[in-house]
Each structure stands twice: as structure tokens, then as C-alpha cells.
Protein backbone atom coordinates (compact mmCIF):
# COMPACT_ATOMS: atom_id res chain seq x y z
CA UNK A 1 67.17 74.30 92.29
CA UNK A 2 65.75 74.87 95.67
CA UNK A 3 67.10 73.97 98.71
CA UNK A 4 66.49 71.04 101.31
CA UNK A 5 68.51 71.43 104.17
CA UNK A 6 70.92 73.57 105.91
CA UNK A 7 71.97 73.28 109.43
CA UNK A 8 73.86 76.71 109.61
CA UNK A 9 71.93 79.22 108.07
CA UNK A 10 67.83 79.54 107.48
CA UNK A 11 67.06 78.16 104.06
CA UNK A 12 67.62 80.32 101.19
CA UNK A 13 65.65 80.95 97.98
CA UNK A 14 65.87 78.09 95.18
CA UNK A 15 66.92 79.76 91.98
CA UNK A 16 65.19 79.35 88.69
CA UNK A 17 66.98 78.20 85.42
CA UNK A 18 66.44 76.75 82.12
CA UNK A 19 68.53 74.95 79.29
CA UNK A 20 69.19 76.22 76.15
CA UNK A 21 70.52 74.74 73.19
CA UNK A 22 73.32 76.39 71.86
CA UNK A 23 75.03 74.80 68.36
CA UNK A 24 77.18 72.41 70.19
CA UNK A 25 77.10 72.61 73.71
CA UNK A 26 73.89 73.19 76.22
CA UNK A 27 73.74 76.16 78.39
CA UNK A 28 72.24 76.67 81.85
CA UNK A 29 70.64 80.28 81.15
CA UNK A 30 69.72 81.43 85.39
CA UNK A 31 65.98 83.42 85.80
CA UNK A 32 66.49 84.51 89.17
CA UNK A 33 65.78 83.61 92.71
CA UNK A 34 61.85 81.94 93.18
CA UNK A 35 59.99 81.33 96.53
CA UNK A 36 59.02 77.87 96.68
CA UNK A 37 59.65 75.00 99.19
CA UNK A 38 61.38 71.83 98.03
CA UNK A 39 58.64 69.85 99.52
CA UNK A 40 56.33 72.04 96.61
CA UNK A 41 58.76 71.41 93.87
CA UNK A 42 58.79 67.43 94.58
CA UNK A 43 55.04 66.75 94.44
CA UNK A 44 54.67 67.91 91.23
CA UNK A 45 51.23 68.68 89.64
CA UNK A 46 48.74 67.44 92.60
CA UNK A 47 45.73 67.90 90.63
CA UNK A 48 46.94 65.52 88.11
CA UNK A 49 47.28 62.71 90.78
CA UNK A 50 44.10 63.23 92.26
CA UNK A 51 42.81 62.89 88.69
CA UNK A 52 44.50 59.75 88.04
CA UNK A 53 43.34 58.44 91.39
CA UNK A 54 39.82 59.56 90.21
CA UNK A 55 40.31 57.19 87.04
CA UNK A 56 41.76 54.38 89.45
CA UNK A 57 38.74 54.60 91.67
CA UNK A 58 36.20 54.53 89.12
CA UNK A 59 37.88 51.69 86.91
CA UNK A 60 37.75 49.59 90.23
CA UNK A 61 34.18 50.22 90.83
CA UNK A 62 33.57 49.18 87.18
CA UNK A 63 35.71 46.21 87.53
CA UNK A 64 34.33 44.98 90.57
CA UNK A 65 30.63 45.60 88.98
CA UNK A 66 31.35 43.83 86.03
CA UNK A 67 32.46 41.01 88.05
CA UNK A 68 30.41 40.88 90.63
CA UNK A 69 28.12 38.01 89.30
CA UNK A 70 30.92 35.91 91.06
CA UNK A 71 31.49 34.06 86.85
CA UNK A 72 34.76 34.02 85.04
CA UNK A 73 34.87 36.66 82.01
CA UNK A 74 37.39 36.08 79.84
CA UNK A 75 40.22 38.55 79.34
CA UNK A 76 39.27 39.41 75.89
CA UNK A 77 35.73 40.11 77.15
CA UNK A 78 36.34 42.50 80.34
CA UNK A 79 39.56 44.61 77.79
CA UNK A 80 36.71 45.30 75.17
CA UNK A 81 34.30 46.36 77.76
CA UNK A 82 36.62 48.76 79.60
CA UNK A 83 37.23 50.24 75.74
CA UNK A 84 33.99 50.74 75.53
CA UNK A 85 33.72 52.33 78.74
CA UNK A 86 36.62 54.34 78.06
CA UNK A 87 38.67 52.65 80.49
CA UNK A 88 42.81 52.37 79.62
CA UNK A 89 43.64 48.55 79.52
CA UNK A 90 46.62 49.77 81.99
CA UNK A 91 44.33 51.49 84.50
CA UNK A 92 42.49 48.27 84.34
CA UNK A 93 44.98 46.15 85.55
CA UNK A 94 46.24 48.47 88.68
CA UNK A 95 42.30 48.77 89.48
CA UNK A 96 42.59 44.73 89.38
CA UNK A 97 45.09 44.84 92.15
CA UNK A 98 42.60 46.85 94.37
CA UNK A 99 39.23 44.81 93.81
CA UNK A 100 40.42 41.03 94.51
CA UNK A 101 40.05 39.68 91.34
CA UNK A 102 42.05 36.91 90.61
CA UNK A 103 43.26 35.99 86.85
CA UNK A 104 42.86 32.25 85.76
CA UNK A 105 43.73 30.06 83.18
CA UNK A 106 41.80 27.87 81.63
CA UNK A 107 43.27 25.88 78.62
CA UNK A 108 45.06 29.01 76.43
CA UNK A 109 42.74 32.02 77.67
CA UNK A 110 42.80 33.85 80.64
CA UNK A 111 39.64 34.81 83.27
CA UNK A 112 39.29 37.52 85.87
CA UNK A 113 37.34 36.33 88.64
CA UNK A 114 36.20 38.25 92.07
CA UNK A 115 37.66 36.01 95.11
């Protein structure tokens, strides 16, 4: 727990705990006051966004340079490339947001397409 706001009194510490399981019934178990600012505490682990950014950028890039021949590749097509690449079908997708590429249907399958 740390704290966010106090209009009295300076901010105090946060204070440290952790849950432990008891037979029945949890238990907060307190560690003791800790130095951090909420603001800390709230981004969590910073070097894992800017990894997953990282991904985001350079699934875009390969989107957009997979597509750039300005053709329709079918969905099938682009999801076994980006496995190949090593590229999570997921990542794909939010990268698709960021590159203009439209998805199309034609008949029962579905195209990506730069617009």
C-alpha cells in the first residue's frame, strides 16, 4: 500500500505486505514500511512495455513490408508468415491497426490489404 494523496500531512511511507495462506482463512502478514512513490508502484515493470512496444514496432514494419506490393494476401498466408517470423498472431493484429491495412472479404476468405 502506498499512499496517493494527503492534504494535511506530507505523504507517508507505503507499507509492504504479503498474503499467506493459512488452513482456512488468508492472512495479511505486514514487512514493514518501503520508500516508493505511488506513481512507481502503478507503472509496473517499464522495461517490459518498452519490450512489447519493441515487438509492436517491428511486427508493423514486417506487416507493412509484406504488404507493401499494394496485392491482397490472404489471411491464412500473412498468419503462417508471421509464424515463421516468429511473430504472435495477436501482435499481428494490433500492428494491423497501426500500418493501414484494411481486411477484405472475398467469397469465404479474408485479405489484408495496405490502403
Amino acid at each position: 500500500m502506498v499512499p496517493v494523496k494527503n492534504n494535511l500531512a506530507p505523504l507517508g511511507d507505503g507499507l509492504a505486505y504479503r498474503i499467506e495462506a493459512t488452513e482456512d482463512v488468508p492472512c495479511i502478514e505486514w514487512q514493514g514500511a518501503v520508500h516508493v512513490e505511488a506513481d512507481a508502484v502503478l507503472a509496473g515493470d517499464l522495461r517490459e512495455k518498452r519490450v512489447r512496444g519493441e515487438r509492436l514496432n517491428e511486427a508493423g514494419e514486417w506487416l507493412c513490408a509484406l504488404l507493401a506490393d499494394g496485392k491482397e494476401k490472404s489471411v491464412e498466408e500473412i498468419n503462417g508468415a508471421a509464424n515463421a517470423a516468429g511473430i504472435a498472431w495477436r501482435t499481428l493484429k494490433r500492428a494491423k491497426q497501426g500500418c493501414n491495412v484494411r481486411a477484405v472479404k472475398n467469397g469465404r476468405n479474408w485479405f489484408w490489404v495496405l490502403t
